[in-house]
Protein backbone atom coordinates (compact mmCIF):
# COMPACT_ATOMS: atom_id res chain seq x y z
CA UNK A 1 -27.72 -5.93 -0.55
CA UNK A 2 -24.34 -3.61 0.48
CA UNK A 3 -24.40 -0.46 -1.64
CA UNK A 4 -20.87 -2.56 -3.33
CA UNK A 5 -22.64 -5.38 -4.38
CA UNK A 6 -26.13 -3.42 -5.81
CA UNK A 7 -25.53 -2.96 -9.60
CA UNK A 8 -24.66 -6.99 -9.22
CA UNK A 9 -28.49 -8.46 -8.71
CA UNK A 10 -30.04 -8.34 -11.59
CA UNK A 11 -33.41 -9.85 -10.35
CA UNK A 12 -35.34 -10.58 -6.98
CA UNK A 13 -38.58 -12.27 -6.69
CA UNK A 14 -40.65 -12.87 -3.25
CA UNK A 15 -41.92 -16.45 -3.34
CA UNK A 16 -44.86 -17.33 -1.18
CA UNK A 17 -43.03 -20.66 -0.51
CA UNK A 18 -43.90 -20.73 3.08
CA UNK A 19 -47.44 -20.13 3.28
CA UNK A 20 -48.84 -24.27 3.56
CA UNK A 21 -46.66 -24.81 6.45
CA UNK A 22 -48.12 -21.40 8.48
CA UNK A 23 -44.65 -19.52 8.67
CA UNK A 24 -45.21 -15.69 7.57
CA UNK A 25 -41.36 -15.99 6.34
CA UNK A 26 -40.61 -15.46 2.95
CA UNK A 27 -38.48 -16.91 0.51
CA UNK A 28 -36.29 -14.51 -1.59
CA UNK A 29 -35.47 -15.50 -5.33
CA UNK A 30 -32.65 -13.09 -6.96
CA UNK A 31 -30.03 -13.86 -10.08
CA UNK A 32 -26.86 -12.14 -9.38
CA UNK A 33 -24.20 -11.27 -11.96
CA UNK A 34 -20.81 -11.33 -10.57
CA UNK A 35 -16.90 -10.37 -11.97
CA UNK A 36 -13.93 -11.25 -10.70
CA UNK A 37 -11.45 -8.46 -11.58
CA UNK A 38 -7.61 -8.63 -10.89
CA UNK A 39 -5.93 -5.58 -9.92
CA UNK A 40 -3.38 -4.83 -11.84
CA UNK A 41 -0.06 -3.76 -10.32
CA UNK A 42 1.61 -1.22 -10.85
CA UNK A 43 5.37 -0.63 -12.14
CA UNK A 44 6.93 1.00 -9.69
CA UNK A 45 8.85 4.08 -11.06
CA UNK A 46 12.47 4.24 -10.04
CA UNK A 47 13.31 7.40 -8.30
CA UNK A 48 17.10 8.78 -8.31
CA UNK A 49 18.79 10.46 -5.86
CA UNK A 50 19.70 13.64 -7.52
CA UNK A 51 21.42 15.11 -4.29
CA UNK A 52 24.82 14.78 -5.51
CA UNK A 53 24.63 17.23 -8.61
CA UNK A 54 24.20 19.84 -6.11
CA UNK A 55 27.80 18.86 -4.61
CA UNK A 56 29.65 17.56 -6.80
CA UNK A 57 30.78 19.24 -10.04
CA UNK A 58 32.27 16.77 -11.73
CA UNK A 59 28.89 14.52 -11.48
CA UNK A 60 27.21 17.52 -12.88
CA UNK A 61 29.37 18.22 -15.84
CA UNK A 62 28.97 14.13 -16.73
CA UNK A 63 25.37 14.23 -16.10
CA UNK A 64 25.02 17.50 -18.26
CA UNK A 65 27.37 16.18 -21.29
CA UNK A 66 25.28 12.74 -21.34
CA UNK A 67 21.56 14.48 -21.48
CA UNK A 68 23.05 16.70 -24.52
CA UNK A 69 24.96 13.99 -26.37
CA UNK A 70 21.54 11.24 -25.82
CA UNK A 71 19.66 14.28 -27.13
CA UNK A 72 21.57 15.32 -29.57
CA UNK A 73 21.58 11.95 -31.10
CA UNK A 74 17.98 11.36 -31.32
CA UNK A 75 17.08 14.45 -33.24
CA UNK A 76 20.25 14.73 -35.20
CA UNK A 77 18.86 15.92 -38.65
CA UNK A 78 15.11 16.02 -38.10
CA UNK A 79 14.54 19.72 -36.24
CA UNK A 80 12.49 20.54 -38.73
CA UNK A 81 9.93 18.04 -38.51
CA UNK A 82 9.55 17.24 -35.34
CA UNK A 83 6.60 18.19 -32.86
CA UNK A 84 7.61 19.65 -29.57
CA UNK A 85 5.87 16.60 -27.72
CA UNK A 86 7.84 14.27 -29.83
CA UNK A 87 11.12 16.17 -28.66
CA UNK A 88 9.84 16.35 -25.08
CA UNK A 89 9.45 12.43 -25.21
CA UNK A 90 13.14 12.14 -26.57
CA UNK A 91 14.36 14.80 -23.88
CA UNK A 92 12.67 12.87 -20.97
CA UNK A 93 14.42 9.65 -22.56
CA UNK A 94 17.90 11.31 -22.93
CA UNK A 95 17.08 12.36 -18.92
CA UNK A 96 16.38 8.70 -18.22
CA UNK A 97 19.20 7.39 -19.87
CA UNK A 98 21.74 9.60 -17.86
CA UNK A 99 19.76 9.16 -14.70
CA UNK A 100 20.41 5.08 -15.37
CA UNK A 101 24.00 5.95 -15.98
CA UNK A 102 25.03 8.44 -13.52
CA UNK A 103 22.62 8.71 -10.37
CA UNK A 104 21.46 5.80 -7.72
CA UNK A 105 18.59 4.46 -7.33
CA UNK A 106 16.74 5.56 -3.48
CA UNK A 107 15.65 2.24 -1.92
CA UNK A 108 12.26 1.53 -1.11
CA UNK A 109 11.51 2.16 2.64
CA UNK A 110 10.60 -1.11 3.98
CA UNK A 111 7.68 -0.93 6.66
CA UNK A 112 8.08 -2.46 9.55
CA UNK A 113 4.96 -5.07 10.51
CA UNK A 114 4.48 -4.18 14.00
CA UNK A 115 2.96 -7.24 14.58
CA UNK A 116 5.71 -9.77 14.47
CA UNK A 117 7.71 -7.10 17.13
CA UNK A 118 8.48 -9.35 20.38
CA UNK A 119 6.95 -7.04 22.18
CA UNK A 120 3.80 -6.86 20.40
CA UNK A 121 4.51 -10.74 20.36
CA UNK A 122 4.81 -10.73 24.48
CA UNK A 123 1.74 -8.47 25.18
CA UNK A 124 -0.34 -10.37 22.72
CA UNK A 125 0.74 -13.69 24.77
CA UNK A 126 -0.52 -11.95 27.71
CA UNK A 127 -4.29 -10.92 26.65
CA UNK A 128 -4.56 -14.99 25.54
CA UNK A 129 -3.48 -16.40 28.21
CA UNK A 130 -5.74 -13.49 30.26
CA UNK A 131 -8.56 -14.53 28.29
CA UNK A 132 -8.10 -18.11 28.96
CA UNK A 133 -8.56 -17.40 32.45
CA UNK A 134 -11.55 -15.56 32.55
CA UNK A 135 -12.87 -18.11 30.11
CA UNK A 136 -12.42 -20.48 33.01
CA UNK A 137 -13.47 -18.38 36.37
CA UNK A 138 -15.77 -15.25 35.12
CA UNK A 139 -14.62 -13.21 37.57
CA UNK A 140 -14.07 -9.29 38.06
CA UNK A 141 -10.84 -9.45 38.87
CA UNK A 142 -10.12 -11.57 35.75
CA UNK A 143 -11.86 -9.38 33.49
CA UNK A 144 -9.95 -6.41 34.76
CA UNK A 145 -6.57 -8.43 34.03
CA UNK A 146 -8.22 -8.90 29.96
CA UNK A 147 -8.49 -5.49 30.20
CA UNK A 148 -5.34 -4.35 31.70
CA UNK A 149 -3.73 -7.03 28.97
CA UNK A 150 -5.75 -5.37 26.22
CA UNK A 151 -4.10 -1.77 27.27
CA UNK A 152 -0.68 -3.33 27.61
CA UNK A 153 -1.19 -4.66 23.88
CA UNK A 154 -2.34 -1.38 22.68
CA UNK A 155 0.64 0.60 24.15
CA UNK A 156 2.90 -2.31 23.02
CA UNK A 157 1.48 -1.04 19.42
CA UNK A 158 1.79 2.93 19.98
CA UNK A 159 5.30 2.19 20.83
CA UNK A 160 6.35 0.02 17.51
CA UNK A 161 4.83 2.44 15.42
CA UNK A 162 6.04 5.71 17.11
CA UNK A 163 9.06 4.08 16.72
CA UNK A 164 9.01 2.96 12.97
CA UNK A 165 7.39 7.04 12.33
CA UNK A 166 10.61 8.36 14.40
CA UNK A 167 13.23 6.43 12.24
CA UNK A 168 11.15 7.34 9.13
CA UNK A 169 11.68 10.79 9.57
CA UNK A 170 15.63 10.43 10.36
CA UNK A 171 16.45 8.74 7.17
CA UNK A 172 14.67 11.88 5.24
């Protein structure tokens, strides 16, 4: 039993069930206790782009007036009796609210599945149909073309993802 799976048998028995027919085989009896959990998925936190309140002033002096006013709002008359981690939660709101209001959302970087690229597509084409022949004449001159199609595909991959890595790194 995998290392994963261990805490799921509860019980194993060896059965002699075997021994009348003259087969040193033997049976293995176990009861195995198995859940099915789904993963739960995660809420994925909008991030802002908070680049232009370096460079622009007048997005700055908005963004500024909105956290204050928001804040300002949600404690108005109860200084006193608040905890600090009950005005950090209202600050972090009041934050929220103007980043909803003022700054854009960044997009999600989409990654590119290198395997639907035509040219992964092509080179794949190739090591089948290289297969195919060797499957047919088992030959050393078709197993060098499986192989020769195998490196083809692998460069074919390099080059998708050194590609996807490269235009990564410009958007940043």
């Amino acid at each position: 039993v995998r290392r994963k799976w261990k805490s799921s048998v509860k019980d194993s028995r060896v059965t002699n069930s075997f021994a009348s027919v003259g087969i040193d085989h033997r049976a293995v009896i176990c009861r195995v206790q198995m859940s099915f959990r789904k993963k739960k998925r995660m809420v994925r936190k909008v991030v802002y782009d908070v680049s232009p309140l370096s460079t622009e002033q007048d997005l700055r002096d908005r963004y500024a007036v909105s956290v204050r006013n928001r804040f300002d709002i949600l404690q108005d008359g109860c200084e006193d009796i608040l905890s600090a981690t009950i005005k950090y939660s209202w600050f972090t709101d009041a934050v929220h609210h103007a980043n909803e209001q003022h700054l854009k959302p960044i997009a999600k970087r989409k990654k590119i599945n290198a395997t639907k690229d035509p040219r992964v597509a092509s080179a794949r084409a190739k090591v089948i149909a290289a297969k195919e022949s060797f499957n047919k004449d088992q030959d050393s001159t078709s197993q060098g073309a499986v192989t020769a199609a195998k490196d083809l595909l692998s460069a074919a991959y390099i080059e998708v993802e050194e590609e996807e890595v490269s235009r990564m790194t410009r958007k940043t």
